[in-house]
C-alpha atoms as a PDB file:
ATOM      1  CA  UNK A   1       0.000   0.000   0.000  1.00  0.00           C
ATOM      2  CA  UNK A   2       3.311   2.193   0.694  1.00  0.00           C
ATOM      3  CA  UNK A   3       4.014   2.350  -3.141  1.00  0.00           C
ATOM      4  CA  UNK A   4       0.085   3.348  -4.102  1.00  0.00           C
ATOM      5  CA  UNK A   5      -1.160   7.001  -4.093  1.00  0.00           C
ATOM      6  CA  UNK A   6      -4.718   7.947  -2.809  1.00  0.00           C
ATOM      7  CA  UNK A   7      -6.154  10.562  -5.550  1.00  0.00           C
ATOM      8  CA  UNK A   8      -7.816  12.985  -4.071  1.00  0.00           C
ATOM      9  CA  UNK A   9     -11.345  14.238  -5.341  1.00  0.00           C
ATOM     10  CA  UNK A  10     -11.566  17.910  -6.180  1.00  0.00           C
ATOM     11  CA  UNK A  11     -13.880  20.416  -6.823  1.00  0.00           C
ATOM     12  CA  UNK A  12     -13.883  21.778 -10.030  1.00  0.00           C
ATOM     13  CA  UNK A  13     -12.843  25.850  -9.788  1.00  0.00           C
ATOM     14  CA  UNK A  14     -14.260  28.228 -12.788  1.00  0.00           C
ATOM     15  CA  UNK A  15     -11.596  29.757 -14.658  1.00  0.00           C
ATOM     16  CA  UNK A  16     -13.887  32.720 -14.408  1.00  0.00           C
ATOM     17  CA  UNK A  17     -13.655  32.327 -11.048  1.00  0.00           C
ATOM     18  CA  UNK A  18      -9.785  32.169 -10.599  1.00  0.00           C
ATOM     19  CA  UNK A  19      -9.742  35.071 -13.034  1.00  0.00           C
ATOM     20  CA  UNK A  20     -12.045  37.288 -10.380  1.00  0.00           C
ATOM     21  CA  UNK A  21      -9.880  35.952  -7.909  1.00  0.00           C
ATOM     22  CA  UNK A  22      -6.238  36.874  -9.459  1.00  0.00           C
ATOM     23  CA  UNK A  23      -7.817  40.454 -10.138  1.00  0.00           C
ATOM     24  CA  UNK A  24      -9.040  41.221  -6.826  1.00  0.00           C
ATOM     25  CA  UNK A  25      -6.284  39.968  -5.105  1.00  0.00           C
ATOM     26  CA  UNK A  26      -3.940  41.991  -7.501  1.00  0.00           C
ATOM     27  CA  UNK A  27      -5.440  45.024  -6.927  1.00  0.00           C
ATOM     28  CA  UNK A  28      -5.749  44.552  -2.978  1.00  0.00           C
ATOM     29  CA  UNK A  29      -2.153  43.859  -2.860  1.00  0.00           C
ATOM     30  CA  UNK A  30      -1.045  46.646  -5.077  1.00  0.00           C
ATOM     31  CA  UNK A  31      -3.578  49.104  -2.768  1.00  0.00           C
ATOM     32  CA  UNK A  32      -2.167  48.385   0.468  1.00  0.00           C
ATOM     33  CA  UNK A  33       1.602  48.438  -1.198  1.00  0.00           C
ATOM     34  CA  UNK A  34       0.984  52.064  -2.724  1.00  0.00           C
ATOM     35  CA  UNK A  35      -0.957  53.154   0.860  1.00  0.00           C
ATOM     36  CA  UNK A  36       2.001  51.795   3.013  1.00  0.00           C
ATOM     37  CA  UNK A  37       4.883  52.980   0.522  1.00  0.00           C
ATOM     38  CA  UNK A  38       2.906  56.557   1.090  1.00  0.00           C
ATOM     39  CA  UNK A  39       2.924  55.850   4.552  1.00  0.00           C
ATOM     40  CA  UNK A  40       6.602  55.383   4.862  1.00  0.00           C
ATOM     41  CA  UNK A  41       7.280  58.448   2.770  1.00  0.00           C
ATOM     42  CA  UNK A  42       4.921  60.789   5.052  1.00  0.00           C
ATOM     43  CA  UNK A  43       6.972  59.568   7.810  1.00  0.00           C
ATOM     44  CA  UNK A  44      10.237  60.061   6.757  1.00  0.00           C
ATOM     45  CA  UNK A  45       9.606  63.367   5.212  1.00  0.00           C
ATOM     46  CA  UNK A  46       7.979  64.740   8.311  1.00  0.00           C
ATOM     47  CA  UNK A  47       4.819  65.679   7.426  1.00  0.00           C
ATOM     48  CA  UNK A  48       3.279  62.745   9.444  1.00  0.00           C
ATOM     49  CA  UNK A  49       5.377  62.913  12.493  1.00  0.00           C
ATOM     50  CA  UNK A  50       5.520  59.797  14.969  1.00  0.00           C
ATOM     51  CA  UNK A  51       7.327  60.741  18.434  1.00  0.00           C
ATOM     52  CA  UNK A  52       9.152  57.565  19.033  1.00  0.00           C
ATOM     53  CA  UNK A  53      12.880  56.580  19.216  1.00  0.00           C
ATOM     54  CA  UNK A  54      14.866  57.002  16.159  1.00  0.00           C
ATOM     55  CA  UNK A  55      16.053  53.241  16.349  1.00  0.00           C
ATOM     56  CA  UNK A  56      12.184  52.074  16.729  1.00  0.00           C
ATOM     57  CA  UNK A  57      11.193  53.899  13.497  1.00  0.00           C
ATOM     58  CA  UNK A  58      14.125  52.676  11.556  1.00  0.00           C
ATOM     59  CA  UNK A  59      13.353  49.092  12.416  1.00  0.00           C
ATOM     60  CA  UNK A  60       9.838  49.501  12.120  1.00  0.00           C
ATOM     61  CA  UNK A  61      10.096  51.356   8.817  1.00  0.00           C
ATOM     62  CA  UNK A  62      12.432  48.605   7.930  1.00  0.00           C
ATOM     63  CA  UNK A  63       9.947  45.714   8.587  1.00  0.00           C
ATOM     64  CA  UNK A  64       6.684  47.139   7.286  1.00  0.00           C
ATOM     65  CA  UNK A  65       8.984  48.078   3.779  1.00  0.00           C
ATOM     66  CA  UNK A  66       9.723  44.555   3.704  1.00  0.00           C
ATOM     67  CA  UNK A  67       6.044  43.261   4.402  1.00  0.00           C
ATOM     68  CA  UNK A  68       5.118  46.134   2.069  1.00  0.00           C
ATOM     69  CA  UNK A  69       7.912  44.405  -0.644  1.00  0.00           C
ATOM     70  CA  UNK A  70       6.145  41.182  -0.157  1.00  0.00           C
ATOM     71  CA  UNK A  71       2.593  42.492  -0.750  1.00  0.00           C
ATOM     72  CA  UNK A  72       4.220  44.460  -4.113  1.00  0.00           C
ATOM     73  CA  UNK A  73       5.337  40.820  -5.148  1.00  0.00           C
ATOM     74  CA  UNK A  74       2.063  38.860  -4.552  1.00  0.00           C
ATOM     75  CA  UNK A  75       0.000  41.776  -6.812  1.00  0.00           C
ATOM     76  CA  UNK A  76       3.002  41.422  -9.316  1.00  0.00           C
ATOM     77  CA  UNK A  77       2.616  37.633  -9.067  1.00  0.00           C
ATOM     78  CA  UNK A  78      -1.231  37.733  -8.943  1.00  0.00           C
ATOM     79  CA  UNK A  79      -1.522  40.425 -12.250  1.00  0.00           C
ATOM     80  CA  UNK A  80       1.099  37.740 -13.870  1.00  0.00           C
ATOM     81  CA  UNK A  81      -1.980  34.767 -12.954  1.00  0.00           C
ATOM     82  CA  UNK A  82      -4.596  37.552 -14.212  1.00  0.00           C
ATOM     83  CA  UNK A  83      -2.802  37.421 -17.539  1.00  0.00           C
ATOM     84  CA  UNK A  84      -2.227  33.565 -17.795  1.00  0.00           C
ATOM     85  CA  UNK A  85      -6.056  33.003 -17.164  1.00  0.00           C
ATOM     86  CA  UNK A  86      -7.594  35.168 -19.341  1.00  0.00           C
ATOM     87  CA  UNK A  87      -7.020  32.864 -22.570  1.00  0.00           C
ATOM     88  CA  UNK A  88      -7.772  30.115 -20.413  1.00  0.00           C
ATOM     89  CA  UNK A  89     -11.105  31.208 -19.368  1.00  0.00           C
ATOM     90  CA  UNK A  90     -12.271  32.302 -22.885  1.00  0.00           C
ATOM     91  CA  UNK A  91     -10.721  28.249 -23.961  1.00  0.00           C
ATOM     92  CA  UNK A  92     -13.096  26.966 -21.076  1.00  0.00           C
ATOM     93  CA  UNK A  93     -16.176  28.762 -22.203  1.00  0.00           C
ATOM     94  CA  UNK A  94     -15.897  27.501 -25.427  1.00  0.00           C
ATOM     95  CA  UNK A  95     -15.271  23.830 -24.409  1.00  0.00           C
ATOM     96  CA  UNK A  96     -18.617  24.224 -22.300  1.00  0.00           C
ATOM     97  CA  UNK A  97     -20.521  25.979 -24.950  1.00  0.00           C
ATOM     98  CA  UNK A  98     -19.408  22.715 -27.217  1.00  0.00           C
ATOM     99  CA  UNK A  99     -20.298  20.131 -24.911  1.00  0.00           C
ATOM    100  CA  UNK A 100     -24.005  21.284 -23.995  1.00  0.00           C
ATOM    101  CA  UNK A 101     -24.480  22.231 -27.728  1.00  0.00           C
ATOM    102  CA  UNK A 102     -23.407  18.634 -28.180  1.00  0.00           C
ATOM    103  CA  UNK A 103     -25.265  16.944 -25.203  1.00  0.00           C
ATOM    104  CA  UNK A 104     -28.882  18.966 -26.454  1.00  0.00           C
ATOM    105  CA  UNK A 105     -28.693  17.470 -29.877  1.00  0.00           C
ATOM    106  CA  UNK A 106     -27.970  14.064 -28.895  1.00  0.00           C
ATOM    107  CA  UNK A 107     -29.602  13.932 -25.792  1.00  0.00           C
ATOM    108  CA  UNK A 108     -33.692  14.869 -24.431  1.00  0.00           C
ATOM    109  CA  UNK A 109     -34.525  15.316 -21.160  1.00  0.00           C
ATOM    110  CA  UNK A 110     -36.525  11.903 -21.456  1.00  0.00           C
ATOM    111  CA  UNK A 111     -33.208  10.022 -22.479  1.00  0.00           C
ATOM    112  CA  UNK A 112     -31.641  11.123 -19.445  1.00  0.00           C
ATOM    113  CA  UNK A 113     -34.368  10.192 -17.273  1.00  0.00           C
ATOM    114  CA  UNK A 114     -33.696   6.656 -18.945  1.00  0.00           C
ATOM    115  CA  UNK A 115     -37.128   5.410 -18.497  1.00  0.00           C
ATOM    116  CA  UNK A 116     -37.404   5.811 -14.627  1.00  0.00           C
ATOM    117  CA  UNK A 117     -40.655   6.070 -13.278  1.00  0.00           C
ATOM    118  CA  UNK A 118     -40.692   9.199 -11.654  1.00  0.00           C
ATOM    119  CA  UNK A 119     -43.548   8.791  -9.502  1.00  0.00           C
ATOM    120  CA  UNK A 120     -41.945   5.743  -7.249  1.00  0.00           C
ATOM    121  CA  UNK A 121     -38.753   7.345  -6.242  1.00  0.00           C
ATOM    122  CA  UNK A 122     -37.715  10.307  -3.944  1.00  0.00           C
ATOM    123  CA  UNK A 123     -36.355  13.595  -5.693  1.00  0.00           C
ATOM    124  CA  UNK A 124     -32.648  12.655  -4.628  1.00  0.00           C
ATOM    125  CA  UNK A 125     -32.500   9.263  -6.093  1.00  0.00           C
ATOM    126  CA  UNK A 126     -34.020  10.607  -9.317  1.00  0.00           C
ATOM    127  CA  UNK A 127     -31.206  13.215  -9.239  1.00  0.00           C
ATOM    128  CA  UNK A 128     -28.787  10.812  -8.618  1.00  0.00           C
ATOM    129  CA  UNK A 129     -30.057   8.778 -11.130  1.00  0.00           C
ATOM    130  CA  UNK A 130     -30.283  11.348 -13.566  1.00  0.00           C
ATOM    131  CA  UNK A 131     -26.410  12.625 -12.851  1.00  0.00           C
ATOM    132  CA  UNK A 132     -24.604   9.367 -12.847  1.00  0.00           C
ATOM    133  CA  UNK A 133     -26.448   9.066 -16.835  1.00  0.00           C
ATOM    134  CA  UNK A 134     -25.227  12.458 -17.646  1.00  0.00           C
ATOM    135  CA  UNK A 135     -21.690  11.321 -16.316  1.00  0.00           C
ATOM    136  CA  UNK A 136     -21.712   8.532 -17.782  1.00  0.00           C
ATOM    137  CA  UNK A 137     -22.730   9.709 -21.577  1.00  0.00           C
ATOM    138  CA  UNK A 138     -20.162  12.666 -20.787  1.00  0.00           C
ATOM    139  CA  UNK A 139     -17.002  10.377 -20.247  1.00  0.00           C
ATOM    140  CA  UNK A 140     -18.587   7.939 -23.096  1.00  0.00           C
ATOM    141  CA  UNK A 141     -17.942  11.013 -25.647  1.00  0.00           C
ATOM    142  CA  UNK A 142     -15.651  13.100 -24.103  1.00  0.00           C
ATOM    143  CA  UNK A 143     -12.860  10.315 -22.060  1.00  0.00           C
ATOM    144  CA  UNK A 144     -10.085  12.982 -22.300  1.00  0.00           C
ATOM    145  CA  UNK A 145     -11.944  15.378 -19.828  1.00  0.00           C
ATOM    146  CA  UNK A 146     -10.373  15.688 -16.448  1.00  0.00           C
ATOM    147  CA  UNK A 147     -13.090  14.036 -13.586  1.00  0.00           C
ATOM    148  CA  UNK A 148     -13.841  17.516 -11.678  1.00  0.00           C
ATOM    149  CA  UNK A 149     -14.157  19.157 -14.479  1.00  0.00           C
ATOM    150  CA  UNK A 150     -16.652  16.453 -15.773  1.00  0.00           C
ATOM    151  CA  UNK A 151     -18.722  16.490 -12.644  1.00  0.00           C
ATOM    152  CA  UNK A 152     -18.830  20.214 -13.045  1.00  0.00           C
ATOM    153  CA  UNK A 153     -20.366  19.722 -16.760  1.00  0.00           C
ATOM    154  CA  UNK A 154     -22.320  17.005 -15.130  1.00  0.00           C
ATOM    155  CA  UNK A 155     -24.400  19.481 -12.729  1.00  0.00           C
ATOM    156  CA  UNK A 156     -24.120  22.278 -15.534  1.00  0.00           C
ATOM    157  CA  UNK A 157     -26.135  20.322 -18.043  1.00  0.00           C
ATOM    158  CA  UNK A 158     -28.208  19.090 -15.062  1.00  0.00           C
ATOM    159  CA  UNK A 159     -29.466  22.263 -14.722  1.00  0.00           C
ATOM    160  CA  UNK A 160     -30.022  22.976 -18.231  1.00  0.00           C
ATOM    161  CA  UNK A 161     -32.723  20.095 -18.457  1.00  0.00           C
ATOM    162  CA  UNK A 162     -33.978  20.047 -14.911  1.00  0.00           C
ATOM    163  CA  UNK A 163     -33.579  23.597 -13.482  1.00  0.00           C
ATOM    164  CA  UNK A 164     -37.452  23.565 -12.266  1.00  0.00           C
ATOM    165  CA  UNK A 165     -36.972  20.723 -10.261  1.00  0.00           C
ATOM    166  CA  UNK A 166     -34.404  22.001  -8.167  1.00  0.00           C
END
């Protein structure tokens, strides 16, 4: 058992969503870096006087323009992710436009029901039911897509044929 990995499951993440995520923290990061650089300057120029010990301000002003250093690299870092996801998330929306194009010509809403008699079972088993056929026609057609982002395609196209139910 030493020599065999356990895989993980993981939730499928947007790239819209990473993309919202790489912008805002970009901009936070770049905020506070700009604020506290100001801050520093105000300081050391006087206009913003603190009455404390010479030594305390130098090695305070040294640790917050350090912290303030890091924060300028994690916006830099983050605006670099910004960049990198844009073509990814306009790549995404196209493979998901594809697939549900392809799953509502091929498949009704009856054909993923499968012939279950909806009257004799709960609204969860019909759900699960309905999902594991969706699942299973998506990796039928589509084998080369990654499991998360399956299951997300899975609920996705759910919704486009039962939304009502929910």
């Amino acid at each position: 058992m030493a020599g065999t990995a356990l895989k993980q499951k993981h939730t499928y993440v947007e790239a819209g969503k990473k993309l919202e995520d790489a912008s805002s923290t970009a901009w936070s990061f770049m905020f506070l870096s700009i604020i506290g650089f100001a801050a520093l300057t105000l300081i050391w120029t006087g206009i913003f006087p603190l009455d404390i010990p010479f030594a305390t301000l130098l090695m305070g002003s040294i640790i917050f323009g350090f912290l303030l250093l890091i924060f300028m690299f994690v916006s830099i870092r983050a605006f670099y992710d910004r960049k990198r996801l844009i073509p990814a998330k306009s790549k995404e929306d196209t493979e998901i436009i594809r697939i549900r194009n392809w799953f509502k010509e091929h498949y009704s809403a009856d054909a993923i029901s499968h012939g279950v008699d909806e009257e004799d079972i709960s609204i969860e088993e019909l759900y699960y039911l309905r999902s594991e056929n969706i699942s299973r026609l998506l990796t039928e057609e589509f084998p080369e897509l990654d499991e998360s982002f399956c299951e997300y395609l899975m609920e996705n196209i759910y919704q486009m044929y039962f939304s009502d139910e929910i």
